[in-house]
N, C-alpha and C. Protein backbone atom coordinates (compact mmCIF):
# COMPACT_ATOMS: atom_id res chain seq x y z
N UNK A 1 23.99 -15.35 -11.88
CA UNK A 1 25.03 -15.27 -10.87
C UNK A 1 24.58 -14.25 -9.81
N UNK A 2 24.72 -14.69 -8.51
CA UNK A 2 24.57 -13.75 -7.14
C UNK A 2 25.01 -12.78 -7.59
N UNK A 3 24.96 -11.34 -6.72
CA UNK A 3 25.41 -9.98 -6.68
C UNK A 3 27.03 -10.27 -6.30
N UNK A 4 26.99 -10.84 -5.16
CA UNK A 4 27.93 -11.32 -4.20
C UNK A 4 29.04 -11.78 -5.42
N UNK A 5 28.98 -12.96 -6.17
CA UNK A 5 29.76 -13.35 -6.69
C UNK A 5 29.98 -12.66 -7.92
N UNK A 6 29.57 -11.79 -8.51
CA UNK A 6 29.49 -10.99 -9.62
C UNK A 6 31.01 -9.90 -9.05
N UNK A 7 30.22 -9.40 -7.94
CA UNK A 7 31.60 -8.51 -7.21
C UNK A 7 32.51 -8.55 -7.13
N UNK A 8 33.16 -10.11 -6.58
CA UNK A 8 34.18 -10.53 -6.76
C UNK A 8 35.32 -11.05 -7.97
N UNK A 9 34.34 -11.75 -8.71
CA UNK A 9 34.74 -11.71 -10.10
C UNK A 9 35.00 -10.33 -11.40
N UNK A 10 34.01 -9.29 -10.67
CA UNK A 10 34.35 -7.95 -11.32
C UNK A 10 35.75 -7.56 -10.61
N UNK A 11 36.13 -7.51 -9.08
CA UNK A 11 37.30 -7.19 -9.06
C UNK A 11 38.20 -7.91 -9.03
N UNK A 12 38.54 -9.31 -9.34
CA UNK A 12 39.39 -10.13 -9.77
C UNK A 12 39.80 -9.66 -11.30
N UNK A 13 38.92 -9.10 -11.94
CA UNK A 13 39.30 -8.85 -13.52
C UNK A 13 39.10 -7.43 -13.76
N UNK A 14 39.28 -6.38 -12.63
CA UNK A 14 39.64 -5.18 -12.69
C UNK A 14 40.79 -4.83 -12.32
N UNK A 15 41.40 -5.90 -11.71
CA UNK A 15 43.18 -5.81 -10.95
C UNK A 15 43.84 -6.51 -12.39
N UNK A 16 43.15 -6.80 -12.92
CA UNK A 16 44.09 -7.32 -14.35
C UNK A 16 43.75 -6.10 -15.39
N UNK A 17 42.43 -5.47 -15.53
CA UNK A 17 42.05 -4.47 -16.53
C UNK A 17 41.10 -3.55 -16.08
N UNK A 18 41.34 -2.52 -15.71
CA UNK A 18 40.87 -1.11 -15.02
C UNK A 18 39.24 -0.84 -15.78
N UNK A 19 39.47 -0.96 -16.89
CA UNK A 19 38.52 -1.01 -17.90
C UNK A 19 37.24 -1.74 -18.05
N UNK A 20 37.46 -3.00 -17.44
CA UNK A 20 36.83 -4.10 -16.86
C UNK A 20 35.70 -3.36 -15.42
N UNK A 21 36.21 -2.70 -14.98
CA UNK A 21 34.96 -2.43 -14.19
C UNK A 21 34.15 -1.50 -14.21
N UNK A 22 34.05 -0.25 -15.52
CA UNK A 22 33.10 0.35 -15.86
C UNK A 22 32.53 -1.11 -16.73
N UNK A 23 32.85 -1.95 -17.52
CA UNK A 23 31.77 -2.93 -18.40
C UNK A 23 31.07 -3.60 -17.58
N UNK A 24 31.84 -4.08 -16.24
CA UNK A 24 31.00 -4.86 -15.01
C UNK A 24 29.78 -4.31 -14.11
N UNK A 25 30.46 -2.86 -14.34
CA UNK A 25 29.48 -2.33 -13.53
C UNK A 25 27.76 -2.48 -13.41
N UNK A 26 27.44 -2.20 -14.58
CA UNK A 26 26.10 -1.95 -15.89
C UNK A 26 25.34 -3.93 -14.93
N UNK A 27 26.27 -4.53 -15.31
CA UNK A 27 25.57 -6.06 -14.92
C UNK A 27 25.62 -6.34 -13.64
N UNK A 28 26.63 -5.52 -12.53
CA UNK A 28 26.40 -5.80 -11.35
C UNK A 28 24.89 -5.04 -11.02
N UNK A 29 24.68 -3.71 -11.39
CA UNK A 29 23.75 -3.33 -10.04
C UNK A 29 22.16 -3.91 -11.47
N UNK A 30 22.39 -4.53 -12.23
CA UNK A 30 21.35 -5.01 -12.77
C UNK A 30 21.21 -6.22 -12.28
N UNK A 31 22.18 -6.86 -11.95
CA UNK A 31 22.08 -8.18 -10.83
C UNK A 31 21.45 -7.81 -9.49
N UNK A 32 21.93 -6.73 -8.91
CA UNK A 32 21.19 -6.24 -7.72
C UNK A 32 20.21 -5.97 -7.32
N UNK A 33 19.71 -4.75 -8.75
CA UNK A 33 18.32 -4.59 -9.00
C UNK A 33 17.12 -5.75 -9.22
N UNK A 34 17.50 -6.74 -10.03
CA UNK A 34 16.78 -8.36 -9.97
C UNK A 34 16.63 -9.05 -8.36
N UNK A 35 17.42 -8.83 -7.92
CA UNK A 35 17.26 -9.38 -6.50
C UNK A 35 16.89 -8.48 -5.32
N UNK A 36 16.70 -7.47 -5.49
CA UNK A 36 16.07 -6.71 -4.14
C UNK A 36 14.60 -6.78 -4.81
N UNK A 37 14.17 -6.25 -5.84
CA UNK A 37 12.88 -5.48 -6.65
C UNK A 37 11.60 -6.76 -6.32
N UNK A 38 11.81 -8.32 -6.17
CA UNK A 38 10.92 -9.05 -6.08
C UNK A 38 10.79 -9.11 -4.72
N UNK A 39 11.69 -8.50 -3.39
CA UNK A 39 11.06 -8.37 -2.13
C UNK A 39 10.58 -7.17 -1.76
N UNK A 40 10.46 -6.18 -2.84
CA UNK A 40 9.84 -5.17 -1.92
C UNK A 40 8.46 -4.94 -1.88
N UNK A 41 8.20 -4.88 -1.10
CA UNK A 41 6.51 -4.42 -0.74
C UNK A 41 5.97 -3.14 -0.59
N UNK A 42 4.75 -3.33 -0.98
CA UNK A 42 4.25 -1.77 -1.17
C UNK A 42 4.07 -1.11 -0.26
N UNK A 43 3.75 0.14 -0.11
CA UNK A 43 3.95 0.98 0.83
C UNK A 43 3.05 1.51 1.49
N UNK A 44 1.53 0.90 0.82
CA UNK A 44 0.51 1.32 1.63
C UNK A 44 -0.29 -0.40 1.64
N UNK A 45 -0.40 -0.06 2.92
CA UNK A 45 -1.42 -1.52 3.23
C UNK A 45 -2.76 -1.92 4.45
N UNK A 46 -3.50 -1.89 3.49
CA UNK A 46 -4.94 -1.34 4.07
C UNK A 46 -5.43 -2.58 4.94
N UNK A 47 -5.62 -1.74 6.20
CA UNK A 47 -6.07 -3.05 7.53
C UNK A 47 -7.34 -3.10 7.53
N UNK A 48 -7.89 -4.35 7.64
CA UNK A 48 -9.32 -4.47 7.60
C UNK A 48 -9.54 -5.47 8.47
N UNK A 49 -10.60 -4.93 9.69
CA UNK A 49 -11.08 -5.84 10.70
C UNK A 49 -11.84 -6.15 10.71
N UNK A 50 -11.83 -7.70 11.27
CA UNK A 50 -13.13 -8.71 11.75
C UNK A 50 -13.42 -8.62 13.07
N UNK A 51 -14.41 -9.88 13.23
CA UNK A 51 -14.59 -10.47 14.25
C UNK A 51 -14.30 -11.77 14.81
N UNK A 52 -13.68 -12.38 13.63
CA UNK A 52 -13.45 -13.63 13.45
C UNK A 52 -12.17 -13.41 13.03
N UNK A 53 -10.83 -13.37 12.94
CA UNK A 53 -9.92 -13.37 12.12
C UNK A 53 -9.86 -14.79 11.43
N UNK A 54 -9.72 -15.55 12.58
CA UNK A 54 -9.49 -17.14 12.07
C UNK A 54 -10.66 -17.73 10.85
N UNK A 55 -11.89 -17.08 10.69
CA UNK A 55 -12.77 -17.30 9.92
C UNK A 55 -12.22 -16.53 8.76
N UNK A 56 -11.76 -15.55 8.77
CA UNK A 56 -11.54 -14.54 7.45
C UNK A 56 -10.93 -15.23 6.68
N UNK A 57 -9.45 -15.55 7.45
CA UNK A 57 -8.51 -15.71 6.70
C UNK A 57 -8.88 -16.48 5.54
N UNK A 58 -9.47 -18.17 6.33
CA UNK A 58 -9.94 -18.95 6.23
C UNK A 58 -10.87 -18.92 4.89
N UNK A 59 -12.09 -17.82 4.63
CA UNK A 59 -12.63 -17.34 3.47
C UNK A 59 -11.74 -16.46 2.61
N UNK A 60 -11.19 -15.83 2.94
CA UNK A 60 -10.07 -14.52 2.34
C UNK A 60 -9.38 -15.88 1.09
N UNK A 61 -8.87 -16.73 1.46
CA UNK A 61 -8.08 -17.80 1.04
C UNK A 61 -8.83 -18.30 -0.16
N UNK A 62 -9.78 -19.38 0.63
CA UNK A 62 -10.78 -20.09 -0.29
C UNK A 62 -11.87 -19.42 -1.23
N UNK A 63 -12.44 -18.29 -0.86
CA UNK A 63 -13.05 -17.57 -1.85
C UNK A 63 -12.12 -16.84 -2.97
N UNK A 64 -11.25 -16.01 -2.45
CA UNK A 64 -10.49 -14.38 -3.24
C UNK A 64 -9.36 -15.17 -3.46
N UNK A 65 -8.61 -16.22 -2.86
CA UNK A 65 -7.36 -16.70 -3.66
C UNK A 65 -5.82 -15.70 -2.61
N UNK A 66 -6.54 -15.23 -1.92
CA UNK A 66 -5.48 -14.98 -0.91
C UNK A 66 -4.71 -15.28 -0.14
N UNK A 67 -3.84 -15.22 0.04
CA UNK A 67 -2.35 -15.97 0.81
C UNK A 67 -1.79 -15.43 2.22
N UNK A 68 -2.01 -16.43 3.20
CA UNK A 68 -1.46 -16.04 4.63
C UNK A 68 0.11 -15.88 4.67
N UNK A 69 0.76 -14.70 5.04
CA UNK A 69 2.03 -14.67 5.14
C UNK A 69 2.23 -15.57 6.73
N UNK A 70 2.44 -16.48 6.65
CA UNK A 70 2.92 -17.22 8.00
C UNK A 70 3.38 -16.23 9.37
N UNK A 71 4.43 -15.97 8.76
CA UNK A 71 5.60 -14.94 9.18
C UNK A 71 5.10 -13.79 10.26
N UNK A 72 4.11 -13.53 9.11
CA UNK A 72 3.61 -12.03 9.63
C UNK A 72 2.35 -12.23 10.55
N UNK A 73 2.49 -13.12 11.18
CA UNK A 73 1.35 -13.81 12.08
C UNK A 73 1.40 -13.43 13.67
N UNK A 74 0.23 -12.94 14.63
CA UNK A 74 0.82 -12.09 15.85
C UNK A 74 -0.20 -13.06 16.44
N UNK A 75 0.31 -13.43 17.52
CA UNK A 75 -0.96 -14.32 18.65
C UNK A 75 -0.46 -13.98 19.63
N UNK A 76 -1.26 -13.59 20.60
CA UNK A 76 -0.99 -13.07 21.88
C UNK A 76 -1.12 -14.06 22.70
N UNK A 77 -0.51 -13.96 23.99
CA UNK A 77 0.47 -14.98 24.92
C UNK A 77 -0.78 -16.01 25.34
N UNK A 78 -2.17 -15.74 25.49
CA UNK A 78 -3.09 -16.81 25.47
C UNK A 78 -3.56 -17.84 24.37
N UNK A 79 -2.82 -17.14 23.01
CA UNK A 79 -3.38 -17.82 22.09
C UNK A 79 -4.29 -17.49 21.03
N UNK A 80 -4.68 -16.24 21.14
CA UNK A 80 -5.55 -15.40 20.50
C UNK A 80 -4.79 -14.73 19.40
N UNK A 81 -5.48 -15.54 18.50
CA UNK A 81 -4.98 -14.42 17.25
C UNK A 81 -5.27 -13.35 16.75
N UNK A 82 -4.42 -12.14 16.94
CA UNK A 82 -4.00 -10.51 16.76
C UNK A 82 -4.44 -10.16 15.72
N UNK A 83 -3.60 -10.45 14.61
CA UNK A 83 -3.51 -10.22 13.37
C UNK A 83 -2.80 -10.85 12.12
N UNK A 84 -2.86 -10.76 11.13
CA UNK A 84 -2.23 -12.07 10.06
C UNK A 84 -2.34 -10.72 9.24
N UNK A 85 -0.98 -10.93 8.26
CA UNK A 85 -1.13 -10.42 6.98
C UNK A 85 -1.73 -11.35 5.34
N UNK A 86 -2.22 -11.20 4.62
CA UNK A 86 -2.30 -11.75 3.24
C UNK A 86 -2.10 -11.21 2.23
N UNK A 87 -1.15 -11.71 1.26
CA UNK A 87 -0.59 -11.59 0.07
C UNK A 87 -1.64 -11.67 -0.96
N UNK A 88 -2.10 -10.70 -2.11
CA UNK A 88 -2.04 -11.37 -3.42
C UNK A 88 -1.65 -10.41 -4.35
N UNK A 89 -0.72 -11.20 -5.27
CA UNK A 89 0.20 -10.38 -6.24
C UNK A 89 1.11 -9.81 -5.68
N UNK A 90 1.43 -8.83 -5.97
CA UNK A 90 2.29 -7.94 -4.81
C UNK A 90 1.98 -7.07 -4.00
N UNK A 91 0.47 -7.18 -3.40
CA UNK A 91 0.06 -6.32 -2.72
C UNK A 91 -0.27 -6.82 -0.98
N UNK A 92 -0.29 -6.36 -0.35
CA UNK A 92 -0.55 -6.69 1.19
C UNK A 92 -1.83 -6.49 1.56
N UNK A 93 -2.68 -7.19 2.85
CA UNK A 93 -3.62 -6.24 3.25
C UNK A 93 -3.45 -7.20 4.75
N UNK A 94 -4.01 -6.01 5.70
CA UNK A 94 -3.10 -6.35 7.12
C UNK A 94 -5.12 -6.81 7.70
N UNK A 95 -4.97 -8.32 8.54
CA UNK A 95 -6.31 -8.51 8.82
C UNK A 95 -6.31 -8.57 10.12
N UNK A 96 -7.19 -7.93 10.94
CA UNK A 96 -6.90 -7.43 12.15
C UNK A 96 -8.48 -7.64 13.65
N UNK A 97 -8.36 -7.35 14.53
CA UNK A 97 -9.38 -7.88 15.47
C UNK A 97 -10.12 -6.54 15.29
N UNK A 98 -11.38 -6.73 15.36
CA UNK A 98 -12.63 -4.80 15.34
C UNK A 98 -12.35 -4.57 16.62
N UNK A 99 -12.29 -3.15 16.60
CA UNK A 99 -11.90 -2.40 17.25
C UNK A 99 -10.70 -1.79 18.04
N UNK A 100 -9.40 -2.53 17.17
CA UNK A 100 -8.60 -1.93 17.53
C UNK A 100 -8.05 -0.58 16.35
N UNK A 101 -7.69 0.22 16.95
CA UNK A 101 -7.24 1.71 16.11
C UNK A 101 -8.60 2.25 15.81
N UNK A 102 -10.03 1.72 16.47
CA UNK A 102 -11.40 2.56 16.00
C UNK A 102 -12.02 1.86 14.89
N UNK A 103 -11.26 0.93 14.48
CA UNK A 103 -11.95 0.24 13.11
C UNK A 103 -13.41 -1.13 13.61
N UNK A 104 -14.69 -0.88 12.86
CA UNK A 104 -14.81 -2.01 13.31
C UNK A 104 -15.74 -2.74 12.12
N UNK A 105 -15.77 -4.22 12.21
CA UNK A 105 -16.46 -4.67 10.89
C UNK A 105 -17.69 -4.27 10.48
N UNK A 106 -17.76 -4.50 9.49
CA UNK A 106 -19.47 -4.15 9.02
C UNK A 106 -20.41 -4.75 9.92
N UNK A 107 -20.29 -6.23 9.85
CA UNK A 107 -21.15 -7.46 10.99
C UNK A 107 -21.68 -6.25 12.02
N UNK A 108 -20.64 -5.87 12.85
CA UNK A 108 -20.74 -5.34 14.15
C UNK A 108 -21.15 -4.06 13.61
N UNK A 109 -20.60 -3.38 12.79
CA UNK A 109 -21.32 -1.72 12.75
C UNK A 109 -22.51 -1.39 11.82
N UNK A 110 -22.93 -2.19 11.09
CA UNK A 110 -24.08 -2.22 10.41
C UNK A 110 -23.79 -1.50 9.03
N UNK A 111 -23.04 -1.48 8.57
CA UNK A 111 -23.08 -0.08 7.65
C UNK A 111 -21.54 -0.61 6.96
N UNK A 112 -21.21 -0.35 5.74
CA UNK A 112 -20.21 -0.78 4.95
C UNK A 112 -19.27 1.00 4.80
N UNK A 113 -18.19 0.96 5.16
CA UNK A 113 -17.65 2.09 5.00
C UNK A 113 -16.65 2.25 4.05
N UNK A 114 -16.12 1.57 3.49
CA UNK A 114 -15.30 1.45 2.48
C UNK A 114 -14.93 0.29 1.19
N UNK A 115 -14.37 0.04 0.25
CA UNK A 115 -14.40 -1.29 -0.06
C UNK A 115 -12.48 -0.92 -0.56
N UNK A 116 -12.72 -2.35 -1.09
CA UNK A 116 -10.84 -2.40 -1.57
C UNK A 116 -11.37 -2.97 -2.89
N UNK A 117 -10.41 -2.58 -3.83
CA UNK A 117 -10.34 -3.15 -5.17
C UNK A 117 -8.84 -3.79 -5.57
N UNK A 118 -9.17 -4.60 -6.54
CA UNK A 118 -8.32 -6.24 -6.37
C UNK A 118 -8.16 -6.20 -8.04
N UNK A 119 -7.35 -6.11 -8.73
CA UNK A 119 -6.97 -6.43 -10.08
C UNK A 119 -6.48 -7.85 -10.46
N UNK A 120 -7.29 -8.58 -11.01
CA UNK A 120 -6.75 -9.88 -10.99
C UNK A 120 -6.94 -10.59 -12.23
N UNK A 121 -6.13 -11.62 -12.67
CA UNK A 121 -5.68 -12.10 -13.95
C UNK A 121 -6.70 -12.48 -14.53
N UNK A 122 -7.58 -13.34 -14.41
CA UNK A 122 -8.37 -13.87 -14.78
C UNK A 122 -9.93 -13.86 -13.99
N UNK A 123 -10.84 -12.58 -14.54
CA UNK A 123 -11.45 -12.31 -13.74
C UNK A 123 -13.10 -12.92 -13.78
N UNK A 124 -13.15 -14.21 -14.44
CA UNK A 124 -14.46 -15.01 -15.13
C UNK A 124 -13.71 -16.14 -13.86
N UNK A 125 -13.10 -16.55 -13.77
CA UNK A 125 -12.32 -17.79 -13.03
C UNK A 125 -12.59 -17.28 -11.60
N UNK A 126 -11.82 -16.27 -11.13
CA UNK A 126 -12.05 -15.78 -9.81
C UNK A 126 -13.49 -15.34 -9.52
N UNK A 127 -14.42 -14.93 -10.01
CA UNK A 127 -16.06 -14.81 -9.81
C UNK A 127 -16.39 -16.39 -9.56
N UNK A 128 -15.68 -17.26 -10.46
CA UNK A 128 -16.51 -18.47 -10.18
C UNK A 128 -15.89 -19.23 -9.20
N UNK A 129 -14.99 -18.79 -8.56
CA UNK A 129 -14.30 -18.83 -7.31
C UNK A 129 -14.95 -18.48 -6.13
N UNK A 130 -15.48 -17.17 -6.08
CA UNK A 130 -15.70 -16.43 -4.88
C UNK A 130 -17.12 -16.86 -5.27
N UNK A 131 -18.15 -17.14 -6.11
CA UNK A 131 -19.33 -17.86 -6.18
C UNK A 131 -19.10 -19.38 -5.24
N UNK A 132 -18.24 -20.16 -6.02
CA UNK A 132 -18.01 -21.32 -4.92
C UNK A 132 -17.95 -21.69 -3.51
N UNK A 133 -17.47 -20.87 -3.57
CA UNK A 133 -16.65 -20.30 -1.69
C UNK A 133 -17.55 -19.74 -0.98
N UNK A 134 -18.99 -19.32 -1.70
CA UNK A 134 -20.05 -18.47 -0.66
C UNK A 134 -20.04 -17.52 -0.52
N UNK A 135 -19.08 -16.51 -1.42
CA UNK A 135 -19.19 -15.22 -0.98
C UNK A 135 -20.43 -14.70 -1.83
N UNK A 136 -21.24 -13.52 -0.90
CA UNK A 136 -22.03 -13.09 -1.46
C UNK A 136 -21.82 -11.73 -2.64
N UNK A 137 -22.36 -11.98 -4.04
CA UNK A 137 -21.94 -11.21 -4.65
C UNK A 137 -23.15 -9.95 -5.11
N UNK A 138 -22.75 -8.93 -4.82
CA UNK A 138 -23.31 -7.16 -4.60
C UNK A 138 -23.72 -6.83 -5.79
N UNK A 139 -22.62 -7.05 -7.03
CA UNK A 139 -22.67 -6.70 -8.15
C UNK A 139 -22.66 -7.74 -8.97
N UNK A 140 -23.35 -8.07 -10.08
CA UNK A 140 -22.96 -9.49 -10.98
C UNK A 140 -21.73 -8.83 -11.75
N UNK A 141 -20.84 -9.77 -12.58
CA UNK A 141 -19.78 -9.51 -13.83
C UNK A 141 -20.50 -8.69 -14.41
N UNK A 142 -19.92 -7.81 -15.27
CA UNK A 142 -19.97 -6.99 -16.21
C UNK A 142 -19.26 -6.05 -17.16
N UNK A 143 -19.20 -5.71 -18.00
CA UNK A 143 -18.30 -4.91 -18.59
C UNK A 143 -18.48 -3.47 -18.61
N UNK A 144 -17.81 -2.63 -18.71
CA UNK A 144 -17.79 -1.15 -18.47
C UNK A 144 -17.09 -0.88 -19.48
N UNK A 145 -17.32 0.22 -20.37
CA UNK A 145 -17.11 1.61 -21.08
C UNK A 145 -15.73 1.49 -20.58
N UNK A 146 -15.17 1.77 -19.79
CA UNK A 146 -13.79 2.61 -20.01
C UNK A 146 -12.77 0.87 -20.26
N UNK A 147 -13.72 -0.15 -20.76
CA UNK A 147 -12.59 -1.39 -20.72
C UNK A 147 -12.25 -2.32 -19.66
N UNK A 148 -12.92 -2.15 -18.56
CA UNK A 148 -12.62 -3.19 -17.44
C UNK A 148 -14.08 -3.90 -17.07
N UNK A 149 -13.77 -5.26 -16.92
CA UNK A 149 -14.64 -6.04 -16.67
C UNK A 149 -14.66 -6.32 -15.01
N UNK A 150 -15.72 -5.98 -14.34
CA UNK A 150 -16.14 -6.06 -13.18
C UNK A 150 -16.96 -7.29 -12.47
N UNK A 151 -17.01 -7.25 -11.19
CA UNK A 151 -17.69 -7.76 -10.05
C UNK A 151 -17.63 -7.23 -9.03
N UNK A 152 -18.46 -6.90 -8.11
CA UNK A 152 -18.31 -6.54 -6.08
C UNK A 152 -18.93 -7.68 -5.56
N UNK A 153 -18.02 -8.10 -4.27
CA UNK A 153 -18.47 -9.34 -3.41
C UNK A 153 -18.63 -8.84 -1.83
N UNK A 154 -19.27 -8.95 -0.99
CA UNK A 154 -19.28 -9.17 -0.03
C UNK A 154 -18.69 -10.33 0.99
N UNK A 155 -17.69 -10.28 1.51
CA UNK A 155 -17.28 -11.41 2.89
C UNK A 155 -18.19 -11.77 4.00
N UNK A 156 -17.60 -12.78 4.61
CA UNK A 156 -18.20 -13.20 5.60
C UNK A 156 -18.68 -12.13 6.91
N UNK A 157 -18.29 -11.32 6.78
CA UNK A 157 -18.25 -9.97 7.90
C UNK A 157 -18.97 -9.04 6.80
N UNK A 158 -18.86 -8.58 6.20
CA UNK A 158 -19.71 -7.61 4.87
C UNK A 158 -18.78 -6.64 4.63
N UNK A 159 -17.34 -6.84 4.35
CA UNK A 159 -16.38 -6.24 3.68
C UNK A 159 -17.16 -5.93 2.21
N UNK A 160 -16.72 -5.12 1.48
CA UNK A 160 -17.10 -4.90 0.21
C UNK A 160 -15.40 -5.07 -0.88
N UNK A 161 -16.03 -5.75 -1.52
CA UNK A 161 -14.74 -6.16 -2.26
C UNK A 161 -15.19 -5.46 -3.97
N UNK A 162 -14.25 -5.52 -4.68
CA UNK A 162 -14.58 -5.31 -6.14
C UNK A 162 -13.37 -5.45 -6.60
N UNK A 163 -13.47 -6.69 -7.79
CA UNK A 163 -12.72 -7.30 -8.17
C UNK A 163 -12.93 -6.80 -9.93
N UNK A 164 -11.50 -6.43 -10.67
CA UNK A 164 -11.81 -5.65 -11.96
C UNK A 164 -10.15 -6.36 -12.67
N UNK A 165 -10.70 -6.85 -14.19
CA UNK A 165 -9.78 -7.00 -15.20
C UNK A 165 -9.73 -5.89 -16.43
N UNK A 166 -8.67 -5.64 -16.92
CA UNK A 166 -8.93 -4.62 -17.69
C UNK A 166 -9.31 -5.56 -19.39
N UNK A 167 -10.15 -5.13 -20.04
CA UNK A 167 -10.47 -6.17 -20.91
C UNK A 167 -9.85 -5.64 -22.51
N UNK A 168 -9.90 -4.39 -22.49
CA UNK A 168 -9.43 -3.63 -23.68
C UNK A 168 -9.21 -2.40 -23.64
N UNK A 169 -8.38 -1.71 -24.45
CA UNK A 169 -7.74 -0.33 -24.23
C UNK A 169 -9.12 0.39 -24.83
N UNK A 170 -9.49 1.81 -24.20
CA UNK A 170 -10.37 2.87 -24.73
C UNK A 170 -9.42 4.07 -24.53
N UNK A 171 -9.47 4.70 -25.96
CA UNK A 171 -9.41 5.86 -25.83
C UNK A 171 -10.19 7.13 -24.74
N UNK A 172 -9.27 7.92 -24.33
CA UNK A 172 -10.17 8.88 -23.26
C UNK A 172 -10.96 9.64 -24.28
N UNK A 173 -11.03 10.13 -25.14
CA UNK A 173 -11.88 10.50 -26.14
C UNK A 173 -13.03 9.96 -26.43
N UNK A 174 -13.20 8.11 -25.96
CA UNK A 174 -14.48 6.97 -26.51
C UNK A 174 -14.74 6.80 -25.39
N UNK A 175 -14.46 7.03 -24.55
CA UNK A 175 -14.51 6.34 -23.05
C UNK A 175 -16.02 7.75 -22.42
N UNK A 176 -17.26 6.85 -22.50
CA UNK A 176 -18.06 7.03 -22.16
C UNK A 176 -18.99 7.21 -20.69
N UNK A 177 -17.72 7.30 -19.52
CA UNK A 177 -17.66 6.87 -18.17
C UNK A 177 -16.66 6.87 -17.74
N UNK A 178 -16.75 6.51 -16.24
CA UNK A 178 -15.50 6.60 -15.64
C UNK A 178 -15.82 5.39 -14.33
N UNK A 179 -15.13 4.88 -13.95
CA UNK A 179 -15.34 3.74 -12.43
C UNK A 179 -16.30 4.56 -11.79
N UNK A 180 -17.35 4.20 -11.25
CA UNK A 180 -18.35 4.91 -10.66
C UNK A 180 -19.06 6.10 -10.59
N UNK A 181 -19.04 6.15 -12.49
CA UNK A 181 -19.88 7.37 -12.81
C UNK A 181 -20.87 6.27 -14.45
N UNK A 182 -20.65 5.05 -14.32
CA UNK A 182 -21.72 4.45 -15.32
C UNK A 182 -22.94 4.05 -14.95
């Protein structure tokens, strides 16, 4: 049942029993909480520019399994597309033209300055994904000491990606390493 209609029905049966709306209460804002908590978005969201947007996306999609928010789509009055956001899981990442805010792609600056890391369900499936799709891959699969099974890919622009499943729990006591100290 909606929030909306929960409300009403809590105070339809609090004008009959006072009592009735401390028991309602507990299930209204747990009704509430269910329905705001699957739109909120995170709070940091890392912009990464091309040269191509329309090419990115385009690979972003078909290689990594990434999702164009329609919505969040900016084209300027000639037709040129600005910027696009993409979804995966519940995370954002904002894809944008080089050189605006100082940022510019690898392609164009020669040199890789950062990468993003991507936690994803099934991480033997998605390698043989982003193998399909052409992306070039930096690092082969592998497993690591502290329990997560790895890959790094390169994009069509030379983004650095690294894509990691966690495969089994290690104790910090057994745990022989750390993400970029094996």
């Amino acid at each position: 049942m909606k929030p909306v209609d929960l409300a009403r029905k809590l105070r339809r049966e609090a004008a009959l029993d006072p009592a009735a709306l401390d028991r309602g209460k507990a299930v209204l804002m747990a009704a509430i909480r269910q329905e705001v908590e699957p739109t909120r978005r995170p709070t940091i969201v890392p912009q990464v520019p091309y040269e191509d947007i329309r090419a990115a996306l385009s690979f972003l999609e078909r290689a990594f399994g990434f999702r164009e928010i329609p919505t969040a789509r900016f084209v300027g009055a000639d037709g040129e597309l600005l910027h696009a956001t993409v979804e995966f899981g519940n995370s954002l990442i904002g894809v944008g033209g080089q050189g605006h805010h100082g940022a510019i792609s690898p392609m164009s600056g020669g040199v890789e300055s950062q990468f993003i890391s991507v936690h994803v369900d099934d991480i033997d499936a998605h390698y043989q994904r982003a193998v399909a799709a052409g992306a070039r891959i930096a690092d082969e699969l592998r497993d690591h000491s502290w329990g997560e099974r790895t890959y790094w890919a390169l994009d069509l622009e030379g983004h650095r990606w690294r894509f990691g499943q966690p495969i089994r729990e290690v104790p910090q006591s057994e745990s022989r390493g750390r993400p970029g100290q094996e």
